[in-house]
Protein backbone atom coordinates (compact mmCIF):
# COMPACT_ATOMS: atom_id res chain seq x y z
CA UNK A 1 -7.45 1.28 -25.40
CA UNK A 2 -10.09 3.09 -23.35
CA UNK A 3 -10.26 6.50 -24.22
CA UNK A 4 -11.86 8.46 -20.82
CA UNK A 5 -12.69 12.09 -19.65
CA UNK A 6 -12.21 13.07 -16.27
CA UNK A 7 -15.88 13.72 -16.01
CA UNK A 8 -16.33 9.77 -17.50
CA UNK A 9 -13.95 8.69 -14.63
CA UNK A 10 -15.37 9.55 -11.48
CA UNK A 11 -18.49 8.50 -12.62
CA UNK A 12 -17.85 5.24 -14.37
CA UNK A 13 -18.16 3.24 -11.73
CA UNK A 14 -16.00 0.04 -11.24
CA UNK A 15 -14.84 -0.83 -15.28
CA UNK A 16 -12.74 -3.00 -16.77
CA UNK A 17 -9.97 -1.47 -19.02
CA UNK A 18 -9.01 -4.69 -20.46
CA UNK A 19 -5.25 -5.85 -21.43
CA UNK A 20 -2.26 -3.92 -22.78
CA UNK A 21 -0.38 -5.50 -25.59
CA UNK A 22 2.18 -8.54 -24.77
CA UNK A 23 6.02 -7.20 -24.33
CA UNK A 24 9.17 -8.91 -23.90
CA UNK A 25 11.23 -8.63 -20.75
CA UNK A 26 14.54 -9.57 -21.87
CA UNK A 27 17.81 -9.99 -20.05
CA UNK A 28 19.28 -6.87 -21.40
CA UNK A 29 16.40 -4.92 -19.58
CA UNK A 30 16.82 -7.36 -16.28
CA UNK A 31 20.35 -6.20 -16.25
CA UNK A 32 20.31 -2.27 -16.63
CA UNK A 33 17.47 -2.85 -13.75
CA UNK A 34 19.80 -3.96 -12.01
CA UNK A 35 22.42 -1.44 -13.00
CA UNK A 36 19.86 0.87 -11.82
CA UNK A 37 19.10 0.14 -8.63
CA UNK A 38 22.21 -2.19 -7.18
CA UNK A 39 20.22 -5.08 -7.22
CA UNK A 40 22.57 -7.45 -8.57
CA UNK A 41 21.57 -11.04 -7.10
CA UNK A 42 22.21 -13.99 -9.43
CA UNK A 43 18.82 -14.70 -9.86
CA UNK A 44 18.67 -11.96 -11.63
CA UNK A 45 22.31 -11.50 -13.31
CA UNK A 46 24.35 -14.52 -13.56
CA UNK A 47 22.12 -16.74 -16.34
CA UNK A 48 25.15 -19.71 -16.03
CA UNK A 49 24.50 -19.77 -11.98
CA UNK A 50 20.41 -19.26 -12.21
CA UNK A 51 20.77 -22.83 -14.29
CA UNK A 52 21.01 -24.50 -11.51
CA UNK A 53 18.67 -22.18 -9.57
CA UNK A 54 15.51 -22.56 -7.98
CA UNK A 55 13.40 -21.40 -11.16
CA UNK A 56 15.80 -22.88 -13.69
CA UNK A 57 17.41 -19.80 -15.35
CA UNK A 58 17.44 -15.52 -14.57
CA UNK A 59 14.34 -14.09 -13.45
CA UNK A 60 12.64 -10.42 -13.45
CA UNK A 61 13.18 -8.28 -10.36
CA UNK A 62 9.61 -8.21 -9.05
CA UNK A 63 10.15 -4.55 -8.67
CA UNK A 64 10.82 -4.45 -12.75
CA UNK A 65 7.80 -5.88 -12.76
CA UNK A 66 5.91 -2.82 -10.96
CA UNK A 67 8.33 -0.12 -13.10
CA UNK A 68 6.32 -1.17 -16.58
CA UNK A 69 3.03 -0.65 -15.39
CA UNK A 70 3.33 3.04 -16.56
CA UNK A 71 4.19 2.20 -20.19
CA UNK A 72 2.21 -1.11 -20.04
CA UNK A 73 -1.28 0.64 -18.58
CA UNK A 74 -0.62 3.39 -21.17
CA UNK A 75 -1.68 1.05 -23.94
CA UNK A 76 -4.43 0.23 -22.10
CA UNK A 77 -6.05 3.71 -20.70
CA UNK A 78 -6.16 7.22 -21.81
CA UNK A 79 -7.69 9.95 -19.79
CA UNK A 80 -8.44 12.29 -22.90
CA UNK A 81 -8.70 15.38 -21.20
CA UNK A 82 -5.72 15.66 -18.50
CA UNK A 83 -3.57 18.47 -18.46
CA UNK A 84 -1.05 16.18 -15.93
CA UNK A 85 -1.20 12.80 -14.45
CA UNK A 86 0.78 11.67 -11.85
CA UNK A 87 1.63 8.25 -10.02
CA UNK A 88 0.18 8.85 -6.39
CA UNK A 89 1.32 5.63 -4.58
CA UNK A 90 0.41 1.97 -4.52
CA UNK A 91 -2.86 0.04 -1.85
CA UNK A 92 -1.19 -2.92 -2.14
CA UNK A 93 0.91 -5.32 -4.21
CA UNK A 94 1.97 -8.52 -4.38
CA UNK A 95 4.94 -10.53 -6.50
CA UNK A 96 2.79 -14.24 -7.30
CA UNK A 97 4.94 -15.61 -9.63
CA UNK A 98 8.50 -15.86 -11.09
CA UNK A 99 8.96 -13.69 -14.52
CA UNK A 100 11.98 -15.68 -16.51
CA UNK A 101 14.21 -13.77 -18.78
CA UNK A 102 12.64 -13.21 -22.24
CA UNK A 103 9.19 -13.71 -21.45
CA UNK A 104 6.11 -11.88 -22.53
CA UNK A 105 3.94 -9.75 -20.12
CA UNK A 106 0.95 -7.97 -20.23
CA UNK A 107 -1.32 -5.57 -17.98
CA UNK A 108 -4.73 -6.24 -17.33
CA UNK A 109 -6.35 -3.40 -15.60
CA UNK A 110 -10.15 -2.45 -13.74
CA UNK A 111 -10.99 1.02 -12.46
CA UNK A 112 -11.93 0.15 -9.23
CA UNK A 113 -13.07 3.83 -7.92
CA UNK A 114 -12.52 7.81 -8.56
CA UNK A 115 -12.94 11.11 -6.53
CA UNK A 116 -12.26 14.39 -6.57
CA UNK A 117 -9.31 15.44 -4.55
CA UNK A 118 -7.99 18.80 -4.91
CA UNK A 119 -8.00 20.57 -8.14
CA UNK A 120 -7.75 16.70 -9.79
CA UNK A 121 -9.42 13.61 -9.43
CA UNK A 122 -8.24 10.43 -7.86
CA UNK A 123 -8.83 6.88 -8.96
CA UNK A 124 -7.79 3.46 -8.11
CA UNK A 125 -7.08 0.96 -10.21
CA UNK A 126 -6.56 -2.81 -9.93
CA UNK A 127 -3.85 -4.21 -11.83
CA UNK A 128 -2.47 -7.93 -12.80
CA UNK A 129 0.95 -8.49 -14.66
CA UNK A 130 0.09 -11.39 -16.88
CA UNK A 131 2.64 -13.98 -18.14
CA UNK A 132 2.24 -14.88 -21.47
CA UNK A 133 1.93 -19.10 -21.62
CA UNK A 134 1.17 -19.35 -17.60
CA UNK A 135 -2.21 -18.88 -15.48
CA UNK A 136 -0.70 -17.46 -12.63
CA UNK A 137 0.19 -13.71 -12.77
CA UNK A 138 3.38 -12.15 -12.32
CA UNK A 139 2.05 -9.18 -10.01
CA UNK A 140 -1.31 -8.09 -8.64
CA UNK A 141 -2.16 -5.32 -6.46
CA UNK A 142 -4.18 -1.57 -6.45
CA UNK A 143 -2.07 1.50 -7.76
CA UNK A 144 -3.64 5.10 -7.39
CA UNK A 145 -3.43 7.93 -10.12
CA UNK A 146 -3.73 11.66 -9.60
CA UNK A 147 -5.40 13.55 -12.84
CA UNK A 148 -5.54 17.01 -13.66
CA UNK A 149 -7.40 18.58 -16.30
CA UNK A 150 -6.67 20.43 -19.11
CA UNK A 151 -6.04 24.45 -19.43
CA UNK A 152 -9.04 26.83 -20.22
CA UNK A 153 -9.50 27.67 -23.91
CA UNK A 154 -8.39 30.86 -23.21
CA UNK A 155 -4.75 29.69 -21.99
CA UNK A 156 -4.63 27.00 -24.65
CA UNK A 157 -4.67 29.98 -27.19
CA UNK A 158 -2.24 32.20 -25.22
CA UNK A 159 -0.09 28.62 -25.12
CA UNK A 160 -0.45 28.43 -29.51
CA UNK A 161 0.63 32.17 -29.21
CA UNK A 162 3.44 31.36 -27.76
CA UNK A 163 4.43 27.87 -28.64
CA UNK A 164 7.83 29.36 -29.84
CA UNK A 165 8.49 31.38 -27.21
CA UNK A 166 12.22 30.73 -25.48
CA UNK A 167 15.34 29.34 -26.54
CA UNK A 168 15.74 27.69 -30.13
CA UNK A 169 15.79 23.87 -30.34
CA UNK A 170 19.39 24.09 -32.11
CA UNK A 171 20.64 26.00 -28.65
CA UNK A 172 18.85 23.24 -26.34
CA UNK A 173 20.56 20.54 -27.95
CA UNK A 174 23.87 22.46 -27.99
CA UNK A 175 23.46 22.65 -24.15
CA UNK A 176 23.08 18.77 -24.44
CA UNK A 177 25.99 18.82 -25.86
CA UNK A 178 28.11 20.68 -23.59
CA UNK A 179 26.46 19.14 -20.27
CA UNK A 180 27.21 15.50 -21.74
CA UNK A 181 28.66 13.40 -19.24
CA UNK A 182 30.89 10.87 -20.97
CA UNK A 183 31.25 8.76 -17.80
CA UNK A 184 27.65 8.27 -16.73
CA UNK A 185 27.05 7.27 -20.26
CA UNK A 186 29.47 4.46 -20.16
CA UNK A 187 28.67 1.46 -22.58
CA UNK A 188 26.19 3.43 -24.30
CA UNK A 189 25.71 2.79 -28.10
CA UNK A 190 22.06 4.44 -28.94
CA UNK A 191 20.72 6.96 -31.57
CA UNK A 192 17.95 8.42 -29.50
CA UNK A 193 15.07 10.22 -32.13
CA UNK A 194 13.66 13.48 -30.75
CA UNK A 195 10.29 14.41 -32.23
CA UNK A 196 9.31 18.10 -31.22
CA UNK A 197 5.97 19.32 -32.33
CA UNK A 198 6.55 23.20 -32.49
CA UNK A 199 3.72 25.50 -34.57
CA UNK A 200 2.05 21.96 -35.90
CA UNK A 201 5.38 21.30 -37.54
CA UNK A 202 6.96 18.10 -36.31
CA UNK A 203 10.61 18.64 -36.03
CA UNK A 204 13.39 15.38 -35.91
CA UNK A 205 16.26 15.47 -33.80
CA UNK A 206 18.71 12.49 -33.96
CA UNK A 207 20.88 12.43 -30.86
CA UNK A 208 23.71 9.75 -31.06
CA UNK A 209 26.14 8.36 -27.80
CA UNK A 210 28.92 6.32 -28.78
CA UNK A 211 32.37 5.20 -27.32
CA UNK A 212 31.22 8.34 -24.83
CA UNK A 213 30.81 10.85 -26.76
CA UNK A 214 27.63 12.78 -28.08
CA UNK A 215 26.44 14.23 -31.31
CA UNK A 216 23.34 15.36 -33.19
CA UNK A 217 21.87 16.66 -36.19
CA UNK A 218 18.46 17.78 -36.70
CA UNK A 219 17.25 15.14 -38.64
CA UNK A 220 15.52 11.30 -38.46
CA UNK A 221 17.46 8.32 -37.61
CA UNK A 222 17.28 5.69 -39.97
CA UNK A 223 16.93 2.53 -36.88
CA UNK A 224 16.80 4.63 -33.44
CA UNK A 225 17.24 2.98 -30.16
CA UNK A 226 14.50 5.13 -28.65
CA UNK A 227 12.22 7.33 -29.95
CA UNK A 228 10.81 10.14 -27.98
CA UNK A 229 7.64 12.62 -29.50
CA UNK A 230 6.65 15.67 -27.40
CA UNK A 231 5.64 19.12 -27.99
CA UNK A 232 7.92 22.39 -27.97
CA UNK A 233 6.87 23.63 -24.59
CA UNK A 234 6.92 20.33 -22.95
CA UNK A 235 10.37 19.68 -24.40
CA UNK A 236 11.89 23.05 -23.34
CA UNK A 237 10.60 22.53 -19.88
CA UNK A 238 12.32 19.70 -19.41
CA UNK A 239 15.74 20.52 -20.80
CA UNK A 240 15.79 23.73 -18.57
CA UNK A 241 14.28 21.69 -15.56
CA UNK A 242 10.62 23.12 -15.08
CA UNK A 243 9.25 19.54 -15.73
CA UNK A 244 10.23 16.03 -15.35
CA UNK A 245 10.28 13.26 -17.44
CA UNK A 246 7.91 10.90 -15.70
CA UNK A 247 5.41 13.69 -15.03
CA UNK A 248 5.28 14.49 -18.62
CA UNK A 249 5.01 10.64 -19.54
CA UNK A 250 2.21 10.29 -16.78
CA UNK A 251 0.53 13.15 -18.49
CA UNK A 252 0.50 11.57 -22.39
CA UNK A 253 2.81 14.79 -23.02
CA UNK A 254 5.96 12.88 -23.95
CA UNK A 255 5.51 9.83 -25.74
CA UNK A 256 8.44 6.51 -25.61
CA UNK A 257 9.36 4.08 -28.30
CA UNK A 258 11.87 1.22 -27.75
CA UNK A 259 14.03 1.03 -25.37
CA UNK A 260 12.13 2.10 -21.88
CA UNK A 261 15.33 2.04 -20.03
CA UNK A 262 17.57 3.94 -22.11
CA UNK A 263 14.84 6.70 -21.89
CA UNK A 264 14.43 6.33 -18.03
CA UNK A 265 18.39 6.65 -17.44
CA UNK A 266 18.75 9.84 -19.59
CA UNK A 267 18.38 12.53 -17.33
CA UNK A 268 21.85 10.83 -15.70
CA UNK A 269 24.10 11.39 -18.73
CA UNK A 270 23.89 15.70 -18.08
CA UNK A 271 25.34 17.89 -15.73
CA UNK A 272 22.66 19.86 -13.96
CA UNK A 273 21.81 23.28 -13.51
């Protein structure tokens, strides 16, 4: 891990960040990918059909591929002082190789420039999708990042003042509750682990969906599917829709365990507003 300041960044130079840690894309994953975006080709799907395929069994949508750099480039850098990072767009990428079902990946990643744009800093960074076993990589290609930096001291302390401030976490999840949408969650069996920092206290929230229906109890799950750590502010904001999820993830403000997908669909199982 490469631990950065914004001031570091846009003055390091080109830098190698070296490789995230190896993780499994499984078939499970390859098919809620393809829940999620329609892309059901039996490439991807149908593991009897893919057999007799052109790469011998179900492969990775190249585009699943690109969705894990955020968690895979997390392992790998850490811009200490950002108050918000965002994903500004991609230079260029290209799919060089087939990723079958259950193999291991990894990200290798090189800051190749920064600069100030706005009231945060822009930098590039060159990234390569390694198979685990084979020389060829899965992806390359350039991906940009837009960092902001952190608040004054002054609004940090107004922000500990306050870290309380708004609804209480028992009422949030009781919203959860009543906004559940049994029929988006379909097929769901997950305990998901909420772990909300509020006054340096960490609080544990297990939320459970099964045979469509959802429950919790402010406590921790003994094997959750997904665990997700964030602080009271950040949490609040997202429940009442001042934040999103990615944004906060880009940001290091909300922090993923397990099962990336289950975390990514979420926001579909509520009603909104």
């Amino acid at each position: 891990m490469t631990d950065i300041s914004l001031a570091e960044l846009t003055s390091a130079g080109e830098r190698d960040f070296g490789t995230s840690k190896w993780v499994t894309v499984d078939q499970r994953q390859i098919d809620l990918f393809a829940e999620a975006t329609g892309d059901h080709q039996w490439i991807h799907v149908d593991p009897e059909a893919a057999k007799a395929g052109p790469f011998g069994g179900t492969i990775a949508h190249g585009y699943l591929s690109l969705s894990l750099l955020p968690v895979l480039l997390s392992d790998v850098i850490k811009v200490s002082d950002q108050r918000m990072g965002v994903n500004y767009g991609i230079d260029r990428v290209r799919f060089t190789s087939p990723v079958p079902s259950g193999s291991e990946v990894r990200a290798h990643a090189r800051l190749l420039s920064a600069e100030p744009k706005g009231d945060g800093i822009l930098y590039k960074v060159g990234v390569q999708i390694e198979i685990k076993g084979q020389e060829k990589p899965a992806m390359i290609g350039e991906v940009l990042f837009l960092s902001f930096g952190g608040p004054t001291d002054e609004a940090e302390s107004e922000k500990e003042a306050n870290v309380s401030d708004g609804p209480e976490l028992d009422q949030i999840f009781q919203g959860m509750e009543k906004s559940f949408q049994p029929d988006k969650a379909a097929g769901v069996d997950a305990t998901v682990q909420w772990l909300i920092t509020d006054g340096g206290e960490e609080k544990p929230y297990a939320l459970t969906i099964k045979d469509g229906a959802l429950s919790w109890k402010p406590e921790q799950a003994k094997d959750p599917t997904v665990t997700l750590s964030t602080d009271r502010e950040s949490f609040t904001a997202l429940m009442t829709g001042k934040a999103q999820g990615p944004t906060l993830y880009m940001s290091g403000k909300l922090r993923i365990q397990g099962d990336l997908m289950l975390a990514q669909r979420m926001g579909q199982f509520f009603a909104q507003g």
